[in-house]
N, C-alpha and C. Protein backbone atom coordinates (compact mmCIF):
# COMPACT_ATOMS: atom_id res chain seq x y z
N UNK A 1 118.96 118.68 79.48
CA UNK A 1 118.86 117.67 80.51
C UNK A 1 120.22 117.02 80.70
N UNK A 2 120.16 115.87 81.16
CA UNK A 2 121.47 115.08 81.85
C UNK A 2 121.78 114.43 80.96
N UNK A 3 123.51 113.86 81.02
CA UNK A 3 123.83 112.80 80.10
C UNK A 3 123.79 111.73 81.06
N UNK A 4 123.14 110.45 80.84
CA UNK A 4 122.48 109.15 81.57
C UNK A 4 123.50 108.41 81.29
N UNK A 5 124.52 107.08 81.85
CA UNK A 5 125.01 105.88 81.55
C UNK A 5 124.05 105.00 82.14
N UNK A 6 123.33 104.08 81.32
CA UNK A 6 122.22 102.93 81.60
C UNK A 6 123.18 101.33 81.92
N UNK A 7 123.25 100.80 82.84
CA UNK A 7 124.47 99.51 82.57
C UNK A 7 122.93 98.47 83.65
N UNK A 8 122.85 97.54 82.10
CA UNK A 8 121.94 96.32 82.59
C UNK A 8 122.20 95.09 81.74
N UNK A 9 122.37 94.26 82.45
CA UNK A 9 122.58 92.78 81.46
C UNK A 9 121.04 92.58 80.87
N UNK A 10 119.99 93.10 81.27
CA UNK A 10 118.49 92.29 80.51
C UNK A 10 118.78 93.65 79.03
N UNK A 11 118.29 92.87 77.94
CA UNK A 11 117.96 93.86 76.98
C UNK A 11 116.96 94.65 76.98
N UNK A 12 115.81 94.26 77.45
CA UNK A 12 114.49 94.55 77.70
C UNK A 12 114.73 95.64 78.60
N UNK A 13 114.96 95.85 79.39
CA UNK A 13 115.34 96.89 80.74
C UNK A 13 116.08 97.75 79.89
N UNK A 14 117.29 97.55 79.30
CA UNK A 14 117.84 98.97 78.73
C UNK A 14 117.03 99.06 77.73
N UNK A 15 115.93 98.79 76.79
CA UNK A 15 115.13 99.11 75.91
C UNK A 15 113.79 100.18 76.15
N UNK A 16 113.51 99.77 77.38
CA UNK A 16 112.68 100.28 78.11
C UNK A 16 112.97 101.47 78.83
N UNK A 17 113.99 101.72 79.86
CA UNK A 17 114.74 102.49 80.41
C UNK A 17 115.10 103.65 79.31
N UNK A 18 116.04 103.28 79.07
CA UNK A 18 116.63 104.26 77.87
C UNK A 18 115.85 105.14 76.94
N UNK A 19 114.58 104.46 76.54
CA UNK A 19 113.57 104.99 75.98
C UNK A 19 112.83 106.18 77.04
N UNK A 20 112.37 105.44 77.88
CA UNK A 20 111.74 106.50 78.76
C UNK A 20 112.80 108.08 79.39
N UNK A 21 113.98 107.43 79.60
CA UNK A 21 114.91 108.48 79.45
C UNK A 21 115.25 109.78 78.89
N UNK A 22 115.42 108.85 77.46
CA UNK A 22 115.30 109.83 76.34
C UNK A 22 113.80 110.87 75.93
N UNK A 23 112.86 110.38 76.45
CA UNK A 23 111.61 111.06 75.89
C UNK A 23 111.49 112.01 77.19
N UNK A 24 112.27 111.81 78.52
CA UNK A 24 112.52 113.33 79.37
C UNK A 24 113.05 113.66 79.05
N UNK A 25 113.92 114.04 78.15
CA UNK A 25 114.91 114.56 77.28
C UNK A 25 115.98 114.42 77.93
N UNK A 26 116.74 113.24 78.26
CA UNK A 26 118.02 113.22 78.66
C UNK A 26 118.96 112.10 77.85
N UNK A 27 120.18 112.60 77.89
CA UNK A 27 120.88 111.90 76.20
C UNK A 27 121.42 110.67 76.95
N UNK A 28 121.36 109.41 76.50
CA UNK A 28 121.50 108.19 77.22
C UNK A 28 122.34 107.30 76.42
N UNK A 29 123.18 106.95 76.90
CA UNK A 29 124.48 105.81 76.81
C UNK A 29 124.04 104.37 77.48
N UNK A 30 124.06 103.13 76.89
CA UNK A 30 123.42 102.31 77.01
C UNK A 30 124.55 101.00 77.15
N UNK A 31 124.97 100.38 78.33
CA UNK A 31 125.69 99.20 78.47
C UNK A 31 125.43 98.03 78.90
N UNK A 32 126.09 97.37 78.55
CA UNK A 32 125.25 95.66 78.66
C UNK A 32 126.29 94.76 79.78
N UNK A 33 127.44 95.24 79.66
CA UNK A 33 128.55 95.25 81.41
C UNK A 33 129.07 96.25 81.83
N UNK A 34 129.60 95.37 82.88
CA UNK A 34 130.52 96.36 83.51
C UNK A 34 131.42 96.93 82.90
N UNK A 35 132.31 95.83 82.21
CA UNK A 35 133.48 96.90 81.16
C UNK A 35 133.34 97.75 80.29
N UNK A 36 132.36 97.15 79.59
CA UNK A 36 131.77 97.90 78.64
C UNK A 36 131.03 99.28 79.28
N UNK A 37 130.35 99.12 79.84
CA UNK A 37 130.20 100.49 80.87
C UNK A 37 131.26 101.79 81.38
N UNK A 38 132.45 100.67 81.63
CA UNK A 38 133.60 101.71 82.14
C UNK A 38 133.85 102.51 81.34
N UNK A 39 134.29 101.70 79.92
CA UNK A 39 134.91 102.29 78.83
C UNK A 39 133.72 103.60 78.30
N UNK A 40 132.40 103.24 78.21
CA UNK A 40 131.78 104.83 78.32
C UNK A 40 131.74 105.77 78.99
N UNK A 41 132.14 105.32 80.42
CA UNK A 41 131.83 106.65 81.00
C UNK A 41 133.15 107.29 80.85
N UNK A 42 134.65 106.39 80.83
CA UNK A 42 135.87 106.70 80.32
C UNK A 42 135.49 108.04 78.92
N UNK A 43 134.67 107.54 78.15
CA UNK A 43 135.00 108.40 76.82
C UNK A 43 133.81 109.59 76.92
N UNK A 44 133.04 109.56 77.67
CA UNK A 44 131.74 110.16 77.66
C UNK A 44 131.41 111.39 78.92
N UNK A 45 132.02 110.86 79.65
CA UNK A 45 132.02 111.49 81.77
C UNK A 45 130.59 111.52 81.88
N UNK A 46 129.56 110.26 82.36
CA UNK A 46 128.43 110.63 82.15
C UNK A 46 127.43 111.81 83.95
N UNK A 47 127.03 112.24 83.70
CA UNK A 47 126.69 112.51 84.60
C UNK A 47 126.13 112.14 85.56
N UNK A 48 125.21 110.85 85.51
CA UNK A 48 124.50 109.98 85.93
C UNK A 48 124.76 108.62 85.52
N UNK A 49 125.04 107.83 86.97
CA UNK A 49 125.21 106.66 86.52
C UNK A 49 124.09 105.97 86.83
N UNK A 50 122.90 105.23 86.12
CA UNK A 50 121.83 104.25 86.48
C UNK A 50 122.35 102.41 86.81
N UNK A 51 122.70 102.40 87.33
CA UNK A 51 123.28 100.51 86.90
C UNK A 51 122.20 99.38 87.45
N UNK A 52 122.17 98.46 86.91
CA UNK A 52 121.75 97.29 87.61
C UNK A 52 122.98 96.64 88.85
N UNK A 53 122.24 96.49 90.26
CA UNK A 53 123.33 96.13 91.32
C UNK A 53 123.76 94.25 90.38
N UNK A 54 122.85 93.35 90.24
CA UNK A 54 122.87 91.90 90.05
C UNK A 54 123.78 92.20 88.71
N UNK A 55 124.80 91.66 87.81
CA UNK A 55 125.27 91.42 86.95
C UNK A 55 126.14 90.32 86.96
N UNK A 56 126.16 89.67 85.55
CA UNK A 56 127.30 88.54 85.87
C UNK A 56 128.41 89.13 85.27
N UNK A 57 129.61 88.92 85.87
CA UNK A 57 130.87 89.29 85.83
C UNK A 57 131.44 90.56 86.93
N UNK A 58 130.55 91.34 87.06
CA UNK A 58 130.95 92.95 87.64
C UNK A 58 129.72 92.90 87.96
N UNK A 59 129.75 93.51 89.42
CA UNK A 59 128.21 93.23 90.10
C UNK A 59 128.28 95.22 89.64
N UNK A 60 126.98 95.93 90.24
CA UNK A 60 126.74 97.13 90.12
C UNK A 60 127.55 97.57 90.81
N UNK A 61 127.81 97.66 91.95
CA UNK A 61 128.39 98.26 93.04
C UNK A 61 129.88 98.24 92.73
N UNK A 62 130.23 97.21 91.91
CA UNK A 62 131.98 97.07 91.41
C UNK A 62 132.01 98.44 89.86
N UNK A 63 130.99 98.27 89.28
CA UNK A 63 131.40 98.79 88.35
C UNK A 63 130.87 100.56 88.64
N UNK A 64 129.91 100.60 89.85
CA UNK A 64 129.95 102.55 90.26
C UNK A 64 131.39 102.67 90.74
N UNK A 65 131.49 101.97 91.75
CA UNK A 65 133.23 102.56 92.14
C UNK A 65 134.14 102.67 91.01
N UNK A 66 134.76 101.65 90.48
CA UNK A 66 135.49 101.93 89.14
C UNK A 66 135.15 103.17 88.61
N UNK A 67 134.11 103.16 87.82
CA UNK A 67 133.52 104.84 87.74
C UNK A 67 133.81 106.00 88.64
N UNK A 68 133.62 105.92 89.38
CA UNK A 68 133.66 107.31 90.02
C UNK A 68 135.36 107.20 90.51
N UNK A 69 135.79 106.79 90.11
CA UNK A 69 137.48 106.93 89.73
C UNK A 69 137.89 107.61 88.79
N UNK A 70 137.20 107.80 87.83
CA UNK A 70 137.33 108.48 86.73
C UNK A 70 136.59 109.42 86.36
N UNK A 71 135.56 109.36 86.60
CA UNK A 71 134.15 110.16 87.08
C UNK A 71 133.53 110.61 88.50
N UNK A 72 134.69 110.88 89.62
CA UNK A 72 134.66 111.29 91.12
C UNK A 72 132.18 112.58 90.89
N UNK A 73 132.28 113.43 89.89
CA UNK A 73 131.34 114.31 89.95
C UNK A 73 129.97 113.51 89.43
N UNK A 74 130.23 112.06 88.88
CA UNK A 74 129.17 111.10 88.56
C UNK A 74 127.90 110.91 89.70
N UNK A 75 126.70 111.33 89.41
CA UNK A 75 125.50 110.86 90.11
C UNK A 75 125.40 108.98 90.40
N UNK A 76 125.02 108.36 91.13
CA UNK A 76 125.13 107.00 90.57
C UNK A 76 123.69 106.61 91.33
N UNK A 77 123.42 105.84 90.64
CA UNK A 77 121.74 104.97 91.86
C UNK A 77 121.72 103.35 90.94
N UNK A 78 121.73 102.68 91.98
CA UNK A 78 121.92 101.10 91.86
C UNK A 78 120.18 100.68 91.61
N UNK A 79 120.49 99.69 90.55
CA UNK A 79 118.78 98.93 91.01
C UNK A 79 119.05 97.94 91.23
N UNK A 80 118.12 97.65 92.14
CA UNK A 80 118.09 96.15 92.90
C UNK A 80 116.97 95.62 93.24
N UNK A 81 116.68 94.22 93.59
CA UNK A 81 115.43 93.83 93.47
C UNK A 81 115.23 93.76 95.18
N UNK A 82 116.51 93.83 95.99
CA UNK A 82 116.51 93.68 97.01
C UNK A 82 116.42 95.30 97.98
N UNK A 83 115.63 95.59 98.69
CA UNK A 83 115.71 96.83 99.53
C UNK A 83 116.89 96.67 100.87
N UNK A 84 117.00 95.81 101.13
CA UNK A 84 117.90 96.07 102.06
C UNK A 84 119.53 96.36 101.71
N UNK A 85 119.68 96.28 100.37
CA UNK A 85 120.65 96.19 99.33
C UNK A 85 121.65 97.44 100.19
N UNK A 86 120.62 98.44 100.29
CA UNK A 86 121.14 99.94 100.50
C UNK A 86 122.53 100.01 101.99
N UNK A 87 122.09 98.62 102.82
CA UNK A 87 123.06 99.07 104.26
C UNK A 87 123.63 98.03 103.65
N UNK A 88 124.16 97.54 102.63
CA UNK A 88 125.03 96.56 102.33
C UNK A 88 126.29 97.21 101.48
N UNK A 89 126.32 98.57 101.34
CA UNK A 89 127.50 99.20 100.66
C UNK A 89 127.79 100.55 101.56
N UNK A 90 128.13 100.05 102.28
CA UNK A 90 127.95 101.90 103.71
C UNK A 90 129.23 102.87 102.67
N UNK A 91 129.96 102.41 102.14
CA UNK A 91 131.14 103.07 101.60
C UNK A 91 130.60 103.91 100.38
N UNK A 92 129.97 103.29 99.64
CA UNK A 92 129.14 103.63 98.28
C UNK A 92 128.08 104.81 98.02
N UNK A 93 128.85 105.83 97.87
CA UNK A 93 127.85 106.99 97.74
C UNK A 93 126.91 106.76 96.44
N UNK A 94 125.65 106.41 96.57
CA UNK A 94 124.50 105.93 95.68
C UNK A 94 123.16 106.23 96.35
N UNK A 95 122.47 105.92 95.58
CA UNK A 95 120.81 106.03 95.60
C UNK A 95 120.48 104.53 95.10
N UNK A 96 119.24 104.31 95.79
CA UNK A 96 118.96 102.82 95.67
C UNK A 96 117.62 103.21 94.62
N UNK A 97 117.33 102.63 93.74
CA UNK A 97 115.69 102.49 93.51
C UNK A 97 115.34 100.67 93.38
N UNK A 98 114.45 100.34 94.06
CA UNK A 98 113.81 99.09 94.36
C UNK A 98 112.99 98.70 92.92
N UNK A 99 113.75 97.48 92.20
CA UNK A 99 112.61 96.86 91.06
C UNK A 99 111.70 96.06 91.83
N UNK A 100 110.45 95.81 91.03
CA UNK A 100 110.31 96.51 90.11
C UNK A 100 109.82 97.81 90.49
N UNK A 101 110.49 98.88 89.54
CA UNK A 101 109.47 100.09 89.76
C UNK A 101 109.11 100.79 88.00
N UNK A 102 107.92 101.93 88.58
CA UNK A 102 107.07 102.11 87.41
C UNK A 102 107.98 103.28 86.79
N UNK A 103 107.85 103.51 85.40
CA UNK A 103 108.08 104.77 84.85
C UNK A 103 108.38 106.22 85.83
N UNK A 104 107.10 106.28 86.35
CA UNK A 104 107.37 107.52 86.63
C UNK A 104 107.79 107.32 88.08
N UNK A 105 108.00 106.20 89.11
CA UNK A 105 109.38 105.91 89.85
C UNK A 105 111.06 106.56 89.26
N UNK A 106 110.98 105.84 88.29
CA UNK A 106 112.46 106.13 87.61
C UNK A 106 112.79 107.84 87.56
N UNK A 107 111.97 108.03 86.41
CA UNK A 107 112.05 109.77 86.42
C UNK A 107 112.04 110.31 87.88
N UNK A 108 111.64 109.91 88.81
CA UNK A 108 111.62 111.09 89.69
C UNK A 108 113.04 110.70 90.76
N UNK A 109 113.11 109.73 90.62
CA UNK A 109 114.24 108.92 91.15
C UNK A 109 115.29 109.98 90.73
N UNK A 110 115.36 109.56 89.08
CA UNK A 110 117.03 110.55 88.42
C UNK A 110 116.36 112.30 88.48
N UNK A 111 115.69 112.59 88.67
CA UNK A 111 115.47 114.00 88.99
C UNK A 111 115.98 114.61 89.69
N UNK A 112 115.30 113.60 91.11
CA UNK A 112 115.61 113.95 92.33
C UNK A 112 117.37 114.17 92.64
N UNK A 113 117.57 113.24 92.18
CA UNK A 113 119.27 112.62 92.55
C UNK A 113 120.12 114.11 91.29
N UNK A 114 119.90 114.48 90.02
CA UNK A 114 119.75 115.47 89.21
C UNK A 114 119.66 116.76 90.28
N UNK A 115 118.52 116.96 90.72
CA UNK A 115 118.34 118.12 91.58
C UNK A 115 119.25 118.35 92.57
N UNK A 116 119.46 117.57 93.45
CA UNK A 116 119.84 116.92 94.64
C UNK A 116 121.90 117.71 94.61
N UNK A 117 122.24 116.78 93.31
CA UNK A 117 124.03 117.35 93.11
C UNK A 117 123.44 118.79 92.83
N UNK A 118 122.56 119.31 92.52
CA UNK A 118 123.19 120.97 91.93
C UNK A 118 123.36 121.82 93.14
């Protein structure tokens, strides 16, 4: 399966996430900011980036671009609680998924987006 970068300020969300991740069998890297995020996908090249858009310090959308500077072949999909989120980054090659969503939202979400680059 895929290597996942997870970047969410709630603990609960990357506890949850990450878990369900891993039990589709995909190997998951887990960040709590933006920097901290960079610096993994810096050491890691993840294939998929999952982020939360809302963060304090580095919103989502600051820390996919940074990424895909270094990681140009990175998958990326923002979560947001907001749907209209999506015509608010026209520059930002991403996938939106709308919280809350269920388990098997997520999986088919990174599948799709998985399927989608090959």
């Amino acid at each position: 399966m895929a290597s996942i970068l997870l970047v969410d300020d709630d603990p609960s969300v990357r506890t949850v996430v990450s878990l369900m991740l891993e039990r589709a069998g995909h190997r998951v890297s887990v960040a709590a900011s933006g920097p901290e995020s960079i610096e993994l996908a810096e050491a890691h090249a993840p294939e998929l980036v999952l982020s939360d858009l809302c963060m304090p310090g580095m919103a989502g959308d600051e820390v996919l671009r940074t990424i895909k500077q270094t990681c140009p072949s990175a998958i990326c999909i923002l979560m947001t609680g907001d749907a209209d989120q999506s015509s608010a980054f026209p520059d930002l090659d991403a996938q939106f998924l709308k919280k809350p969503f269920s388990m098997a939202s997520l999986l088919e979400n990174v599948d799709s987006a998985l399927c989608a680059a090959k």
